[in-house]
N, C-alpha and C. Protein backbone atom coordinates (compact mmCIF):
# COMPACT_ATOMS: atom_id res chain seq x y z
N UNK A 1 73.05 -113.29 186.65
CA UNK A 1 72.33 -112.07 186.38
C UNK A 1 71.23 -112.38 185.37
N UNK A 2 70.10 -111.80 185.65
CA UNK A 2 68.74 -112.18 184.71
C UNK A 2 68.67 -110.63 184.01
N UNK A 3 68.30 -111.02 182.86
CA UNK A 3 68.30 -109.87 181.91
C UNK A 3 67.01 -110.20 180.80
N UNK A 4 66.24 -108.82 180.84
CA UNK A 4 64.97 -109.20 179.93
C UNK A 4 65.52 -108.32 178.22
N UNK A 5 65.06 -108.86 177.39
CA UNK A 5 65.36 -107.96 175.96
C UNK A 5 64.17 -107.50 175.48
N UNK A 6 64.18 -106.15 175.16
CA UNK A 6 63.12 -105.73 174.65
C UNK A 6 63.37 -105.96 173.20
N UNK A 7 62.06 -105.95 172.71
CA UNK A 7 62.04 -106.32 171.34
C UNK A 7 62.84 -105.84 170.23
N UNK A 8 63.08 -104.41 170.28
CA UNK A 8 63.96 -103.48 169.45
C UNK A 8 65.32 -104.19 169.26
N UNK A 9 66.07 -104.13 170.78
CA UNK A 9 67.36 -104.78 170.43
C UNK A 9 67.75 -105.93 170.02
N UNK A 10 66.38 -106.91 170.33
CA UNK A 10 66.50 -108.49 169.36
C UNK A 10 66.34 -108.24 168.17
N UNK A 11 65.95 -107.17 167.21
CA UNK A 11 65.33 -106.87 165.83
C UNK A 11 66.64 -106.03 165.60
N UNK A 12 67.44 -104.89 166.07
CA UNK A 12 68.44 -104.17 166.06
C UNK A 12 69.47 -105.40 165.85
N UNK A 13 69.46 -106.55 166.43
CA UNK A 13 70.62 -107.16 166.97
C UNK A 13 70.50 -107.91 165.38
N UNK A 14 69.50 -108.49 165.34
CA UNK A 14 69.04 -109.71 164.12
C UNK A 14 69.14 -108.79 162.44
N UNK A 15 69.56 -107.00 162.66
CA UNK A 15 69.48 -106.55 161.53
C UNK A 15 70.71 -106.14 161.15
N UNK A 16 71.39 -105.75 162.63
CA UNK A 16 73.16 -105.25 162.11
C UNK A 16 73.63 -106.49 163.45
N UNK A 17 74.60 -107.09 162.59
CA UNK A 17 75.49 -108.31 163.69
C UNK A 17 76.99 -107.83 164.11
N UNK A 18 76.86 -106.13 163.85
CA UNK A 18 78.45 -106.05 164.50
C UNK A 18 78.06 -104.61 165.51
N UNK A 19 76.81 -104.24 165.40
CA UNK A 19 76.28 -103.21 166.95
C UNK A 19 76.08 -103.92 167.90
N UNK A 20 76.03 -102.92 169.34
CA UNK A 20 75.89 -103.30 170.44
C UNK A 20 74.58 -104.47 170.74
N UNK A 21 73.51 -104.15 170.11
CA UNK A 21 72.61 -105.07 170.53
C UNK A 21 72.90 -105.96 170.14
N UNK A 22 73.74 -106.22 168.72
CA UNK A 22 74.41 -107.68 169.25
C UNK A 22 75.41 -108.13 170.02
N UNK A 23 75.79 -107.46 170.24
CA UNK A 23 76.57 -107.56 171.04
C UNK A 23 75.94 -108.44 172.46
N UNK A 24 74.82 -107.94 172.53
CA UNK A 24 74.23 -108.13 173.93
C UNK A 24 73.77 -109.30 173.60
N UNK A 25 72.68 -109.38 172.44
CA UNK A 25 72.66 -110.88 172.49
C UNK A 25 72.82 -111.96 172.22
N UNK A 26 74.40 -111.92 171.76
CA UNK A 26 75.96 -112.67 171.54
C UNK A 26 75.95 -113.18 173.01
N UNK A 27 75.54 -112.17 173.69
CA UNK A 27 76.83 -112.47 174.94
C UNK A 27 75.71 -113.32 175.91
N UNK A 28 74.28 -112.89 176.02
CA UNK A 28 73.02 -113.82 176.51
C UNK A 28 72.94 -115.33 176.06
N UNK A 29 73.41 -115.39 174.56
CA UNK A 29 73.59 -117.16 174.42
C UNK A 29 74.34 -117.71 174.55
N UNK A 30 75.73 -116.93 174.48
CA UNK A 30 76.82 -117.48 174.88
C UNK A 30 77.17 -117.86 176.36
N UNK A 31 76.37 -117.06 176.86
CA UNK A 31 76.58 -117.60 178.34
C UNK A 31 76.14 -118.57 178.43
N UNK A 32 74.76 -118.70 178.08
CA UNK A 32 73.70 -119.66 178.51
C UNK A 32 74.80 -121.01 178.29
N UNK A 33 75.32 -121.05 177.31
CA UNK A 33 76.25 -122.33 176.71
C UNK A 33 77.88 -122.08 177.19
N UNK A 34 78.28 -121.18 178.32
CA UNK A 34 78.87 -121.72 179.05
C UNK A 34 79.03 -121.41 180.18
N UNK A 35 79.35 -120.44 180.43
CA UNK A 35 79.07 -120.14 182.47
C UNK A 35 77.50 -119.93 183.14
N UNK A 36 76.74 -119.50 182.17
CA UNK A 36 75.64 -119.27 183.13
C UNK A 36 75.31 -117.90 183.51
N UNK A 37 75.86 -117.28 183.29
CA UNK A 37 76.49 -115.50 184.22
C UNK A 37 74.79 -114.91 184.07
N UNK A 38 74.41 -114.87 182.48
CA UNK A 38 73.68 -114.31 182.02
C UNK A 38 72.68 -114.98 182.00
N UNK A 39 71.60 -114.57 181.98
CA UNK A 39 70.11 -115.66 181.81
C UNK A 39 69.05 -114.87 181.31
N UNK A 40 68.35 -114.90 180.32
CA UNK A 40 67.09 -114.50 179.42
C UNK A 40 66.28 -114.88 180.80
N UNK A 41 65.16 -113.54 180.87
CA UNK A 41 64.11 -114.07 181.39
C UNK A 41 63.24 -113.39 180.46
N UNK A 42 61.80 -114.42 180.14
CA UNK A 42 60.70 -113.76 179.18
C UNK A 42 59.37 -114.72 179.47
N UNK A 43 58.77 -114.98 178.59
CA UNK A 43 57.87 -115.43 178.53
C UNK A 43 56.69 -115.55 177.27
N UNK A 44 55.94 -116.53 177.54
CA UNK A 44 55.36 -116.98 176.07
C UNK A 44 54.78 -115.17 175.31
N UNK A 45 54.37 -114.26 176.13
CA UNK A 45 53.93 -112.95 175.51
C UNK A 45 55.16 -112.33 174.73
N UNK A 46 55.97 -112.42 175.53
CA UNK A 46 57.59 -111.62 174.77
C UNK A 46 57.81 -112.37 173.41
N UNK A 47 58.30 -113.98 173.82
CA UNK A 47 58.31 -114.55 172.44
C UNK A 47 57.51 -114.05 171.34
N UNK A 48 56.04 -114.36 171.78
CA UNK A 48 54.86 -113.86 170.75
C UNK A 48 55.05 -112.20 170.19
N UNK A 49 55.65 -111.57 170.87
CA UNK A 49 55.71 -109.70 170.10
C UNK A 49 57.10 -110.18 169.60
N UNK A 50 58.11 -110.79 169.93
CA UNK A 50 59.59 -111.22 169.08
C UNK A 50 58.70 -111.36 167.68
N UNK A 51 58.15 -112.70 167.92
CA UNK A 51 57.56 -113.58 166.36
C UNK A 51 56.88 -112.51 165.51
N UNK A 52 55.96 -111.79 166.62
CA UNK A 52 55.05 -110.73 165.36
C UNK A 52 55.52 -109.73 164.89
N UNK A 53 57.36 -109.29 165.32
CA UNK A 53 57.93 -108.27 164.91
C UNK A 53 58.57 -108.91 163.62
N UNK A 54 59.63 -109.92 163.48
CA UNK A 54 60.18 -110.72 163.30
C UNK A 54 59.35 -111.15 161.57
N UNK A 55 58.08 -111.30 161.85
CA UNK A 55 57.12 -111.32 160.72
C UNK A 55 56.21 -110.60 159.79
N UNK A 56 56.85 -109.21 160.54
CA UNK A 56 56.17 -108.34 159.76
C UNK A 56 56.74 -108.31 158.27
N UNK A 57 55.53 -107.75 157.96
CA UNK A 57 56.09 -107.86 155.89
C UNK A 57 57.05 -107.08 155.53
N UNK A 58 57.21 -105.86 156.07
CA UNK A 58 58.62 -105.02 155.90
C UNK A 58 59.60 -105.33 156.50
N UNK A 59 59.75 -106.28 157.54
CA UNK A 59 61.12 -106.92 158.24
C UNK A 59 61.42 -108.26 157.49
N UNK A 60 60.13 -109.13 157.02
CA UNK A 60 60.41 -110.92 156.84
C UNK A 60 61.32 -110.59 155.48
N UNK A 61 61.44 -110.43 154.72
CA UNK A 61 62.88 -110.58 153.75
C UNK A 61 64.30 -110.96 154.70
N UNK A 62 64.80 -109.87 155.26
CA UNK A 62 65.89 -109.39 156.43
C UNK A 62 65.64 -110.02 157.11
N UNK A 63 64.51 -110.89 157.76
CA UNK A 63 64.73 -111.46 159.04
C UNK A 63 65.00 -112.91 158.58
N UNK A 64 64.08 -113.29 157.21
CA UNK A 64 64.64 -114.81 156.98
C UNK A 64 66.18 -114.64 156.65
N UNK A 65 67.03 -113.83 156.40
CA UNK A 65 67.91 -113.68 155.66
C UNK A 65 69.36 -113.98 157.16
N UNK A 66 68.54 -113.32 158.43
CA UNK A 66 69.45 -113.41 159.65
C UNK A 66 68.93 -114.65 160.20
N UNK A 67 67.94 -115.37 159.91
CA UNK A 67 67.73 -116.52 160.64
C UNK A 67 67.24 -115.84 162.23
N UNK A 68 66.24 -115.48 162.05
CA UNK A 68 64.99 -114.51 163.07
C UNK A 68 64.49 -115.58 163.57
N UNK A 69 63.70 -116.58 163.34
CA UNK A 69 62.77 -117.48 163.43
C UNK A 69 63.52 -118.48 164.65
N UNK A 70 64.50 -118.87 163.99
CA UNK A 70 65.62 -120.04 164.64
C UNK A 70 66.50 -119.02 165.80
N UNK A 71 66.57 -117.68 165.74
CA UNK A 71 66.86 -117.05 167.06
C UNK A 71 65.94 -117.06 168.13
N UNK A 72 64.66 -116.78 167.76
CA UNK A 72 64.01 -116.42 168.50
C UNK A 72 63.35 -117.57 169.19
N UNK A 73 63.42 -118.71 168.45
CA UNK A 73 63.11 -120.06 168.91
C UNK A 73 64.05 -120.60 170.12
N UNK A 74 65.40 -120.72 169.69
CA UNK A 74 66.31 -120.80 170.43
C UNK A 74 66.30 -119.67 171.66
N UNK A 75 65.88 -118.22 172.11
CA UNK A 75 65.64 -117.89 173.11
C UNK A 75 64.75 -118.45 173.82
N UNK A 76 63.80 -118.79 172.91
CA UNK A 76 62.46 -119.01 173.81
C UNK A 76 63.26 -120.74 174.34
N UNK A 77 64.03 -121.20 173.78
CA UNK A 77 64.22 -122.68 174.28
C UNK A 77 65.08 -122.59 175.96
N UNK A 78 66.04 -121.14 175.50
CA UNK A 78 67.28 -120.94 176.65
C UNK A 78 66.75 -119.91 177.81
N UNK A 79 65.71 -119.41 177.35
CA UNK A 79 65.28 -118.69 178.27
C UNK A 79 64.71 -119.13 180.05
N UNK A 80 64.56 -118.71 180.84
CA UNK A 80 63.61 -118.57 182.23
C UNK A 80 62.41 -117.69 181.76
N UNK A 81 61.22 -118.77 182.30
CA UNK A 81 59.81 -118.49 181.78
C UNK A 81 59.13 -117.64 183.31
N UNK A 82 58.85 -116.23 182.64
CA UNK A 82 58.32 -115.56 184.20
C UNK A 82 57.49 -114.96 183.62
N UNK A 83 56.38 -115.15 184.44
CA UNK A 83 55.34 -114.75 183.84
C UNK A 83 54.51 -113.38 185.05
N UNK A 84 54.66 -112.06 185.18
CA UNK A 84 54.13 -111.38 186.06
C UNK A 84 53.09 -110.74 186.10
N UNK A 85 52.95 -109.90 187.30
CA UNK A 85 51.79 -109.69 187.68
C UNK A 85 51.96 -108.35 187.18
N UNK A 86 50.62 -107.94 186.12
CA UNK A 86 50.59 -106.64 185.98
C UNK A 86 50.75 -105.30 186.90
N UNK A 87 51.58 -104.58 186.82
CA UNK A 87 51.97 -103.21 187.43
C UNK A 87 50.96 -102.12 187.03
N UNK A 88 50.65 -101.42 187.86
CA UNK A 88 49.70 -100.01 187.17
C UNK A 88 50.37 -98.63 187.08
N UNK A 89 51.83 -99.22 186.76
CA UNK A 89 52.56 -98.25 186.62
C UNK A 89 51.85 -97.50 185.17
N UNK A 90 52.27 -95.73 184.90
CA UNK A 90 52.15 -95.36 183.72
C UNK A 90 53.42 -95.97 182.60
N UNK A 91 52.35 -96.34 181.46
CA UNK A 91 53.17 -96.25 180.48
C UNK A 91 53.10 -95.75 179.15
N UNK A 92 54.25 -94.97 178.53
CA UNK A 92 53.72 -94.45 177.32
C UNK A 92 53.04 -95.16 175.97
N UNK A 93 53.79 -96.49 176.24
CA UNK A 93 53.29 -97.61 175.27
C UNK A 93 53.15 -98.78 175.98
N UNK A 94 51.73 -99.10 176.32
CA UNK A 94 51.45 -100.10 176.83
C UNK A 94 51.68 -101.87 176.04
N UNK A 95 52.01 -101.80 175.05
CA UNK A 95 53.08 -102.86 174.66
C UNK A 95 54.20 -103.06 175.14
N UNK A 96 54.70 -102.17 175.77
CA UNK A 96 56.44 -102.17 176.77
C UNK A 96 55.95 -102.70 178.40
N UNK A 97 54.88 -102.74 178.58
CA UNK A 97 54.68 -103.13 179.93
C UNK A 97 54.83 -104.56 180.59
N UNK A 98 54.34 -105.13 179.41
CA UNK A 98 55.30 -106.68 179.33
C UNK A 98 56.46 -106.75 179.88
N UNK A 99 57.15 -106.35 179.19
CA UNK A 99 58.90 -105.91 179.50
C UNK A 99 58.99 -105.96 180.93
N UNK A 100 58.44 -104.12 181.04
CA UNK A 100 59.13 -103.82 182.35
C UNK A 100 58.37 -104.79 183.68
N UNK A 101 56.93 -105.33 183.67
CA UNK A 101 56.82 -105.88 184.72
C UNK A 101 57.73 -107.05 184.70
N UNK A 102 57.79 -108.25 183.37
CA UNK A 102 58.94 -109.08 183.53
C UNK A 102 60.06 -108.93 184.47
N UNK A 103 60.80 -107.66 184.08
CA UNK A 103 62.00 -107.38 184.49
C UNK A 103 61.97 -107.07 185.98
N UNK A 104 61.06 -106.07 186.06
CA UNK A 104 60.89 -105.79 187.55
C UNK A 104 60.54 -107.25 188.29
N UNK A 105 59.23 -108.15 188.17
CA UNK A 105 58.73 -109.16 189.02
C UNK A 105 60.19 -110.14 188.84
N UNK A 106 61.18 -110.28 188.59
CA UNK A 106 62.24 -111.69 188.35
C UNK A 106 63.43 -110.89 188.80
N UNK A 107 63.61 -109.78 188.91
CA UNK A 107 64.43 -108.85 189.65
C UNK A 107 65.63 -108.81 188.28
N UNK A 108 65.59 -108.70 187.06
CA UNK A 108 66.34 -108.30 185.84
C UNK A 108 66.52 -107.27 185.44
N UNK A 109 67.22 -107.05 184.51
CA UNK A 109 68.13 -105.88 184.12
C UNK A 109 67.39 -106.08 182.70
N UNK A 110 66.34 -104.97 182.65
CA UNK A 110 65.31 -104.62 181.79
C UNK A 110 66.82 -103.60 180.25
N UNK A 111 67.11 -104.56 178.75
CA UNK A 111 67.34 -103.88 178.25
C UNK A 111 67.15 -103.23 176.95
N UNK A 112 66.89 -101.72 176.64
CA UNK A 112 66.10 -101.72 175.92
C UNK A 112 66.30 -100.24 175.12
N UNK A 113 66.50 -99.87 173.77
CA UNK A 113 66.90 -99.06 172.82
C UNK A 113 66.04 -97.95 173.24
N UNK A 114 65.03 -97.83 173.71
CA UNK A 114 63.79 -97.03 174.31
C UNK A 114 63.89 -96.49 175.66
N UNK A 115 64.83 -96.45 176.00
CA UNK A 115 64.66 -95.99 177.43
C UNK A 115 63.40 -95.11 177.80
N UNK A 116 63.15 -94.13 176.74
CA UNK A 116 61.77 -92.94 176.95
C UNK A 116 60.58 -93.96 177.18
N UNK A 117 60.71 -94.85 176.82
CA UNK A 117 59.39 -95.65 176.98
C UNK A 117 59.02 -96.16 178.53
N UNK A 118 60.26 -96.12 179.29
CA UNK A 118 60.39 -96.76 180.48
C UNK A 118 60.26 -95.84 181.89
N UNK A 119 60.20 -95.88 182.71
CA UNK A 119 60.38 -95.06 183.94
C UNK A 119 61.73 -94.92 184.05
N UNK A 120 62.08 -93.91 184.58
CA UNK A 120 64.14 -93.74 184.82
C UNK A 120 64.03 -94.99 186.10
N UNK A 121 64.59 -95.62 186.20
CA UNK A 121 64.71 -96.88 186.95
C UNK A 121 66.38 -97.33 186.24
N UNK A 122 66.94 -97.94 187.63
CA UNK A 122 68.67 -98.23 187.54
C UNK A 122 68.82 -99.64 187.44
N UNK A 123 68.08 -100.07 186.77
CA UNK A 123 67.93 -101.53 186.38
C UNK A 123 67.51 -101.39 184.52
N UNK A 124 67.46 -100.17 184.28
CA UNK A 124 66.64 -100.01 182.89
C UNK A 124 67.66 -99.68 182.27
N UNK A 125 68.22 -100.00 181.09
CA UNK A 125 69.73 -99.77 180.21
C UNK A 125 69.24 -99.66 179.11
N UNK A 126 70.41 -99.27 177.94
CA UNK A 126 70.33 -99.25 176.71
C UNK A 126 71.50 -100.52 176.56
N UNK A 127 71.68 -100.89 175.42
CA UNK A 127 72.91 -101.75 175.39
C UNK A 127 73.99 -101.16 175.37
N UNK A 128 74.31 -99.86 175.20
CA UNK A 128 75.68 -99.13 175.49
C UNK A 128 75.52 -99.35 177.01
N UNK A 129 74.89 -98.76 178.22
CA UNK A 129 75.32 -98.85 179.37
C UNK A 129 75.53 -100.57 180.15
N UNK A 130 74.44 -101.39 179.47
CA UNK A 130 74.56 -102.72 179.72
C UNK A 130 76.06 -102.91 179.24
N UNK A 131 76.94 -102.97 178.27
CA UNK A 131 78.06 -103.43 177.85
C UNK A 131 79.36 -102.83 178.91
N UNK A 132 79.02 -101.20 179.22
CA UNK A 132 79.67 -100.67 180.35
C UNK A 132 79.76 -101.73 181.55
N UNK A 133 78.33 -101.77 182.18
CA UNK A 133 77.94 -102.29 183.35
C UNK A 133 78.44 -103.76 183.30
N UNK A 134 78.33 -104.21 182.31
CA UNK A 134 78.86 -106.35 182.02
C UNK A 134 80.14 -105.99 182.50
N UNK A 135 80.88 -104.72 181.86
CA UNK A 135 82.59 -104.47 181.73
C UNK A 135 83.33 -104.66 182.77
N UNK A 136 82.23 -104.01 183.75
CA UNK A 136 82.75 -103.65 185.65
C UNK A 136 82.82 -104.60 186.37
N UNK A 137 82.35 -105.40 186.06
CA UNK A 137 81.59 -106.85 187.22
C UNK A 137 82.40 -107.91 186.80
C-alpha cells in the first residue's frame, strides 16, 4: 500500500510522539524496515515544504529537539519518488495540491489532518480513519 503524508501530520507526528500521526509515521518506517506493507510516496517538492516547515523559526527549537531534520531525511531516503502531473482540480490551498496530485497520480492513500483542504475522495483520511482502515486489512 502507497501512502502520501501531508505535511501537518509529519509536524503533528515530530511534535507529540504518542498521537495518531505518530502513530502513522511509526508504522510507514517501520514497515519500510520490515515487511514492506507500507510505502511513502513523495517527492523532491514534498520533502522541500517538510524542510521549510520543519525550519520555520517558531517550530526549529521543537523540531531540533525531535530530530526533524534526520526524519525527514530518512523519508526522503525510504521513500518512492513520484513526481505528477498537475490536476486542475479546485483547491482551497494550492500548497496541498502537491499532495493530492501525488497521491492520486501513484494511486495512494493521501493522509492528512486537513481533510477540508481536500476534495471528499475515499482514498483521503485523517490518521484516525487511516489507523481504523490499517486495523481491517
Amino acid at each position: 500500500m502507497l501512502v502520501v503524508l501531508d505535511t501537518n501530520v509529519i509536524i503533528s507526528a515530530l511534535l507529540v510522539d504518542v498521537g495518531k500521526p505518530a502513530r502513522v509515521l511509526d508504522m510507514v518506517v517501520k514497515s519500510y524496515f520490515s515487511d514492506g506493507q507500507i510505502r511513502l510516496c513523495c517527492n523532491e517538492i514534498i520533502i522541500a515544504e517538510y524542510m521549510d516547515v520543519v525550519n520555520r523559526p517558531r517550530l526549529a527549537s521543537k523540531m531540533v529537539a525531535s530530530g526533524a531534520i534526520v526524519t525527514v531525511d530518512l523519508l526522503m531516503d525510504i521513500s518512492i519518488s513520484f513526481l505528477p502531473i498537475s490536476s486542475d482540480i479546485q483547491m482551497p490551498d494550492e500548497t496541498d495540491r502537491i499532495f493530492y496530485d501525488t497521491a492520486k497520480g501513484c494511486g495512494a492513500i493521501l493522509i492528512t489532518g486537513n481533510l477540508k483542504h481536500y476534495p471528499n475522495e475515499s482514498w483521503i483520511m485523517n490518521p484516525s480513519d487511516f489507523l481504523e482502515y490499517q486495523a481491517l486489512i
